[in-house]
N, C-alpha and C. Protein backbone atom coordinates (compact mmCIF):
# COMPACT_ATOMS: atom_id res chain seq x y z
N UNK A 1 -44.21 -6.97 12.00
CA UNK A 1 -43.99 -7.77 13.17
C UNK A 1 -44.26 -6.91 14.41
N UNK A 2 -44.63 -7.31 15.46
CA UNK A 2 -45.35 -7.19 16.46
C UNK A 2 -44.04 -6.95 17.66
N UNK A 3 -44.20 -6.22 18.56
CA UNK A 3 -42.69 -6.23 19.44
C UNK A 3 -43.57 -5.28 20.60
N UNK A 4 -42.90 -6.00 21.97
CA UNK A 4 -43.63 -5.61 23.34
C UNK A 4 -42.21 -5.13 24.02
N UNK A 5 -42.03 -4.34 24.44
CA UNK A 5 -40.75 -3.25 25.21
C UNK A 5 -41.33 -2.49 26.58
N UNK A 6 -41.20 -3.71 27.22
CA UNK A 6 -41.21 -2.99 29.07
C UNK A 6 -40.00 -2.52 29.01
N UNK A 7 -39.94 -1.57 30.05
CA UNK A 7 -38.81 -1.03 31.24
C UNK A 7 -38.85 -0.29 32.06
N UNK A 8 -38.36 0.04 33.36
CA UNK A 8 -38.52 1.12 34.26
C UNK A 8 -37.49 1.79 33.79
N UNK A 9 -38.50 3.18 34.13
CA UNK A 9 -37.35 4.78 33.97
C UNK A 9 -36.62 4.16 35.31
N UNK A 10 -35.28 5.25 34.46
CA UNK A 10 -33.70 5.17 35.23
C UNK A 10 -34.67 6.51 36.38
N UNK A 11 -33.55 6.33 37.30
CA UNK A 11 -33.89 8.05 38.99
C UNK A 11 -33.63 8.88 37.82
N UNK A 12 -32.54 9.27 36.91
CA UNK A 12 -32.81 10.60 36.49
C UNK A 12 -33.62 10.87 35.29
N UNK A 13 -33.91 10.32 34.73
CA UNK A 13 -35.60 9.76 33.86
C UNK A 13 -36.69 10.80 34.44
N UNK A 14 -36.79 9.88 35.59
CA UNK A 14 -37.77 10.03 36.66
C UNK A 14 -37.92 11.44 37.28
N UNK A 15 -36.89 11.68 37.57
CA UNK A 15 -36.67 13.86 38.01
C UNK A 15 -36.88 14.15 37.00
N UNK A 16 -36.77 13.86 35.83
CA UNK A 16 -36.32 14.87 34.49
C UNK A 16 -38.07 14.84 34.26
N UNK A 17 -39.10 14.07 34.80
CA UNK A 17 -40.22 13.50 34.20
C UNK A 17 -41.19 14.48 35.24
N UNK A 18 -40.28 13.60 36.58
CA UNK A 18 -40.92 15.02 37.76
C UNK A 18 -40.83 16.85 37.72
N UNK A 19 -39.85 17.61 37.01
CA UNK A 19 -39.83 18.60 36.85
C UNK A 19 -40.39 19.42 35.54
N UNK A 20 -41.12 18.25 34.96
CA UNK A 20 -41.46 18.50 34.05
C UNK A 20 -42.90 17.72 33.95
N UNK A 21 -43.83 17.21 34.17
CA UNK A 21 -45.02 16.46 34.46
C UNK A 21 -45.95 16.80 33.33
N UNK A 22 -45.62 17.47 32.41
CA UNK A 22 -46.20 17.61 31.54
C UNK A 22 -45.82 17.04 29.95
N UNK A 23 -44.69 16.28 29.57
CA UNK A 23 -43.99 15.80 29.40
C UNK A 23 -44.44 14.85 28.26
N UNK A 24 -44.40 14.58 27.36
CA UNK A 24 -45.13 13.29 26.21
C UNK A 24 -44.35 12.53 25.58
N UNK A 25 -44.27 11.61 26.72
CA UNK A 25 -43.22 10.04 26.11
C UNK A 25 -44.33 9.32 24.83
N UNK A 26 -45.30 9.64 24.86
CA UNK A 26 -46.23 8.87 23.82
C UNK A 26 -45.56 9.65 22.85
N UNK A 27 -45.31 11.39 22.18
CA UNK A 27 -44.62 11.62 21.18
C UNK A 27 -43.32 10.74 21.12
N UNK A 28 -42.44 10.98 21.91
CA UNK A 28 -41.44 10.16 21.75
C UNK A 28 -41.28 9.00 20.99
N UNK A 29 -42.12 7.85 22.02
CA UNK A 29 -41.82 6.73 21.28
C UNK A 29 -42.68 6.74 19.99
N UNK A 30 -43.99 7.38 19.66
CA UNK A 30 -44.55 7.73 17.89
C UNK A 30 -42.93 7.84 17.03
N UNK A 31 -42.64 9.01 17.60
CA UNK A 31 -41.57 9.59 16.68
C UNK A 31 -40.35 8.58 16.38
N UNK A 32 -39.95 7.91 17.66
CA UNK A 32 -38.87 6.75 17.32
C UNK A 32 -38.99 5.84 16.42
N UNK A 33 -40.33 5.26 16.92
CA UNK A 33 -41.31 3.88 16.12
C UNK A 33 -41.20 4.92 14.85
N UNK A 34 -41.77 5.49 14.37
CA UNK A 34 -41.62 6.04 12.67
C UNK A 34 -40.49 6.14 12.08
N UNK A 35 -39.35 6.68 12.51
CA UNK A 35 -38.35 7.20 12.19
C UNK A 35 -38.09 5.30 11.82
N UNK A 36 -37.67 4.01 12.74
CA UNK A 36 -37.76 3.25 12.22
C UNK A 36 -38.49 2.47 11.39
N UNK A 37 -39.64 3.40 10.94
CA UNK A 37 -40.69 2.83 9.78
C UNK A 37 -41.73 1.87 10.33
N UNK A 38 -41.97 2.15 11.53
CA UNK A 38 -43.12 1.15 12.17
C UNK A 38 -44.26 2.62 12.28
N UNK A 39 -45.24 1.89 13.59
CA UNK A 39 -45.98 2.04 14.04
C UNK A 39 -46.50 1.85 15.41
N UNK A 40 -46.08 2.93 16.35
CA UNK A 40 -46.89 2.32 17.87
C UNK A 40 -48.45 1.85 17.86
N UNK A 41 -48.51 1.21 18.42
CA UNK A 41 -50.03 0.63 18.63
C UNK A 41 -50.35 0.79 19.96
N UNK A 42 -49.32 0.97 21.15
CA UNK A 42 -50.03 1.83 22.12
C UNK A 42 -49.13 1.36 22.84
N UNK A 43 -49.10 2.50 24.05
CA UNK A 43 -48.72 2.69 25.16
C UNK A 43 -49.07 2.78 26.68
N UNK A 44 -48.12 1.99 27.54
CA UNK A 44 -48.68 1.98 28.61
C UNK A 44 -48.12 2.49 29.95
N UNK A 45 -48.29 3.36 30.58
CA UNK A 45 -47.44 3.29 32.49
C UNK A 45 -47.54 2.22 33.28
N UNK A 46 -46.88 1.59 33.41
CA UNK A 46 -46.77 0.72 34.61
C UNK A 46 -45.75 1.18 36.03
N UNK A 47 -46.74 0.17 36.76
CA UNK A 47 -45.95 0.00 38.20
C UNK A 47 -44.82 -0.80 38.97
N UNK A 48 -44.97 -2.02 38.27
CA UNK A 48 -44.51 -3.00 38.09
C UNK A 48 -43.29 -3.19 38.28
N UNK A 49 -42.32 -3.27 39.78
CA UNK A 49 -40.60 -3.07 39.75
C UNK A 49 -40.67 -1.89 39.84
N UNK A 50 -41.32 -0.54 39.80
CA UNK A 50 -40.66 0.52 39.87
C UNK A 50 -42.03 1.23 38.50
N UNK A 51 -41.94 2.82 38.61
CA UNK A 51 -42.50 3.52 37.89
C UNK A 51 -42.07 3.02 36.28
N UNK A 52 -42.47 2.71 35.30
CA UNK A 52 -42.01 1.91 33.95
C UNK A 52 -43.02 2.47 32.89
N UNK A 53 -42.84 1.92 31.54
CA UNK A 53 -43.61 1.72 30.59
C UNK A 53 -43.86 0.57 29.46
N UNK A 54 -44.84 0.28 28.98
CA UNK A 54 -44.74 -0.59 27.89
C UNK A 54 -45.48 -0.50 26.97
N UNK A 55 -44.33 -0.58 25.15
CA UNK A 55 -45.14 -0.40 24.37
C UNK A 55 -45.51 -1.16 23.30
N UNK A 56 -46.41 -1.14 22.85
CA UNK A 56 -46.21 -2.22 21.40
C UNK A 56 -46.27 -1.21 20.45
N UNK A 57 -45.68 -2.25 19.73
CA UNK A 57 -44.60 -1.52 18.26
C UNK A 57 -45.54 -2.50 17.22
N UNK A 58 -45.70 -2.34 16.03
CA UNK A 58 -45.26 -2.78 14.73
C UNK A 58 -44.05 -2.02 13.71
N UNK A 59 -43.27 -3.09 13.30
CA UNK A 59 -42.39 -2.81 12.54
C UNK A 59 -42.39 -3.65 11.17
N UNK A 60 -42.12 -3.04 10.38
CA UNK A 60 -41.48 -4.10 9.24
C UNK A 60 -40.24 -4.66 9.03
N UNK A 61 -39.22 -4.66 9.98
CA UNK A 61 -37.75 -4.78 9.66
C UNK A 61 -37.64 -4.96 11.30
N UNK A 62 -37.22 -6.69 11.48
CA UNK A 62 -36.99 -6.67 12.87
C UNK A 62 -35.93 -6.50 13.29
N UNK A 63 -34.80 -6.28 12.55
CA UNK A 63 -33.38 -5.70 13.35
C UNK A 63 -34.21 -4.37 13.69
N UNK A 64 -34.92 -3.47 13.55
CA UNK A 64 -35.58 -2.34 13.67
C UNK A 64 -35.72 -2.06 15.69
N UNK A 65 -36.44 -3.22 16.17
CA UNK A 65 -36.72 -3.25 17.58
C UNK A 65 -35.68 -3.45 18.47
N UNK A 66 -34.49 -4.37 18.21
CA UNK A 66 -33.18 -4.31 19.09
C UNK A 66 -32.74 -2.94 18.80
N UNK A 67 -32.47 -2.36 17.44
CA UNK A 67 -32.24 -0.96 17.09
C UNK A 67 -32.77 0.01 17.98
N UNK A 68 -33.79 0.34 18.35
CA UNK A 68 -34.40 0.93 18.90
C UNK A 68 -34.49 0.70 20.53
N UNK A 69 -34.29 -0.42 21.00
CA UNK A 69 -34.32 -0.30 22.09
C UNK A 69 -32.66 -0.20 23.11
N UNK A 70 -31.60 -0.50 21.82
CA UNK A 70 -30.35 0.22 22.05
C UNK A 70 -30.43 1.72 21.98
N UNK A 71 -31.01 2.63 21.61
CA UNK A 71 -31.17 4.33 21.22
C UNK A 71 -31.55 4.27 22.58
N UNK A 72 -32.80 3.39 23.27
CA UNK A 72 -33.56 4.05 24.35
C UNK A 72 -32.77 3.69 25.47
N UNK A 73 -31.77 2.77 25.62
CA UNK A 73 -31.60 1.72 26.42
C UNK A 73 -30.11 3.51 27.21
N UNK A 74 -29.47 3.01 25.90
CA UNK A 74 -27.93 4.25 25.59
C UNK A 74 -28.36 5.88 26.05
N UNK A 75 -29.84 5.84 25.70
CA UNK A 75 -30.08 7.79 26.11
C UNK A 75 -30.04 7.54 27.36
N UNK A 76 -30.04 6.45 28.60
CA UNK A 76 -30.55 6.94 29.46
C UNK A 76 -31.66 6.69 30.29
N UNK A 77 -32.92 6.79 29.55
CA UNK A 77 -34.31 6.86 30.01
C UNK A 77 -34.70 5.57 30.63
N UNK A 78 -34.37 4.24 30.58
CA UNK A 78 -34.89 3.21 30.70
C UNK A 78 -33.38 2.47 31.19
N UNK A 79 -34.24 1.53 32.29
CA UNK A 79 -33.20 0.25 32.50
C UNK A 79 -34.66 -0.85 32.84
N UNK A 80 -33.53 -2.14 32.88
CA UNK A 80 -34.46 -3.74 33.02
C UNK A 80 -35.35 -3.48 31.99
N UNK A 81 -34.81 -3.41 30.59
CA UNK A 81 -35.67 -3.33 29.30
C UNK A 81 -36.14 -4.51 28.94
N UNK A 82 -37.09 -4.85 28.78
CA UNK A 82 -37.17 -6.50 28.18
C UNK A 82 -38.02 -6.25 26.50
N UNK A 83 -37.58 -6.85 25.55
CA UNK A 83 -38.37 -6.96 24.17
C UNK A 83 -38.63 -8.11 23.90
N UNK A 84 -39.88 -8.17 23.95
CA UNK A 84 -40.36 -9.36 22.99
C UNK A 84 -41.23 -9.86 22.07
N UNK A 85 -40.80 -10.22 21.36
CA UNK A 85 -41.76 -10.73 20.09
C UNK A 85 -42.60 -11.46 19.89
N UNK A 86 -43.77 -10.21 19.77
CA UNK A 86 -45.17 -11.02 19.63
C UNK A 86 -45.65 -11.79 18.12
N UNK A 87 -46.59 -12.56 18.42
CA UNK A 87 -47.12 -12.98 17.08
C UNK A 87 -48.60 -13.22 17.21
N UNK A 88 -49.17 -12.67 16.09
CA UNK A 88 -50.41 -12.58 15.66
C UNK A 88 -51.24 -13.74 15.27
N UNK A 89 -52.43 -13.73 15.68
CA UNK A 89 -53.01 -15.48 15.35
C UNK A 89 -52.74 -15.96 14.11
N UNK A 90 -52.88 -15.44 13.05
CA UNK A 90 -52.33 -15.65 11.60
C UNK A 90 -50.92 -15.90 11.64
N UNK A 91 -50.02 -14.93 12.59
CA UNK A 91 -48.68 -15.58 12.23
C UNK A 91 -48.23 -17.00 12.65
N UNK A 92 -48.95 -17.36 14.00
CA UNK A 92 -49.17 -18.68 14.92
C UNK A 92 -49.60 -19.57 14.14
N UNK A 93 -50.85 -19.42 13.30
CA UNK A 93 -50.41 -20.56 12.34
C UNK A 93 -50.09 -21.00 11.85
N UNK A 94 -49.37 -19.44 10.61
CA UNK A 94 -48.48 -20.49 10.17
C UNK A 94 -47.43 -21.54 10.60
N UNK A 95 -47.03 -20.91 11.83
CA UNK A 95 -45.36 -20.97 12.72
C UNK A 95 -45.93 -22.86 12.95
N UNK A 96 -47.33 -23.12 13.53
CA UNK A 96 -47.72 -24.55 13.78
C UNK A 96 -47.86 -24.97 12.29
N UNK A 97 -48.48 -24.86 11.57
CA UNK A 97 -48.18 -25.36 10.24
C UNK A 97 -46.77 -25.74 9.65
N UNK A 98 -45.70 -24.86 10.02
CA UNK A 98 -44.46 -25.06 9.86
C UNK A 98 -44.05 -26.11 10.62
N UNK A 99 -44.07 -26.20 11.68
CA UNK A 99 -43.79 -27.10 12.76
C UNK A 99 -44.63 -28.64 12.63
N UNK A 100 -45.55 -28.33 11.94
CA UNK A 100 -46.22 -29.78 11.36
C UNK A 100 -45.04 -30.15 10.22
N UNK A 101 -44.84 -29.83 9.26
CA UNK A 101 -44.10 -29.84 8.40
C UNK A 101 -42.38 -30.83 8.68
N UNK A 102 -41.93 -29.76 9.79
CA UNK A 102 -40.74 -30.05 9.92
C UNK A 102 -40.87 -31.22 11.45
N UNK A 103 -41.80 -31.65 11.58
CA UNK A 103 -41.92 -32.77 13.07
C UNK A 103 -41.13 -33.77 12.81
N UNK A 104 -41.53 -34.65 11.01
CA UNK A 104 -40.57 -36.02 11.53
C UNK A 104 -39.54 -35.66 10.99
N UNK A 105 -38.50 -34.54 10.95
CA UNK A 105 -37.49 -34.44 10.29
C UNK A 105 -36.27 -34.19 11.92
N UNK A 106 -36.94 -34.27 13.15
CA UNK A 106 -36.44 -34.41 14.60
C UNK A 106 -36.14 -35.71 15.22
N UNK A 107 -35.43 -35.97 15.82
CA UNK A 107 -35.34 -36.71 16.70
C UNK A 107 -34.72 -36.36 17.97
N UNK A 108 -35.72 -37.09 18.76
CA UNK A 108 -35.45 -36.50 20.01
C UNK A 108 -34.74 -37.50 20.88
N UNK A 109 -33.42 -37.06 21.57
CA UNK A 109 -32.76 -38.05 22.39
C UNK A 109 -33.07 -39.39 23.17
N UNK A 110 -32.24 -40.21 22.46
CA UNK A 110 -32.53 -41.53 22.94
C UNK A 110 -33.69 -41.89 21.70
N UNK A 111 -33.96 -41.62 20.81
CA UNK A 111 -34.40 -42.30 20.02
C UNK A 111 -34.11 -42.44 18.25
């Protein structure tokens, strides 16, 4: 499963990043993403609200990505975290195939 994790670095993030500018949050989050048995698929800096980053993950175990973004959330490094779960054109179909499936088993208010 597929998982997208913006956030801006916290001010002391940010010094700790400035006194050090040489610094490899790409190891980091590799090493996190593995340790939970995924895979980064890449990383990005943004500007967006403030100096930030965003990464995509694959995981196999989606309690895995709330997991992980409590470790990052708790060290410190990141605030206004947002995760969300992507899906892949293959997974989209099925999800509409499903949703064909389960349509007349709804009713929608007032009827």
């Amino acid at each position: 499963m597929h998982f997208c994790l913006t956030g801006q670095y916290t001010p002391q993030a940010l010094k700790n990043i400035m006194e050090n500018p040489t610094t490899n949050r790409y190891e980091a989050a590799k090493k996190l993403t593995e340790a939970a048995g995924g895979k980064l698929i890449s990383m990005y800096s943004t500007a967006n609200n403030g100096p930030g980053v965003m990464v995509i993950i694959d995981l196999p175990d989606p309690s895995a990505a709330p997991a992980m973004t409590g470790v990052v959330v708790e060290s410190g490094a990141l605030h206004n975290v947002k995760l969300i779960r992507l899906w892949t054109q293959d997974e989209i179909k099925q999800v509409r195939q499903k949703a064909s499936e389960l349509r007349g088993a709804y009713k929608p208010p007032g009827k």
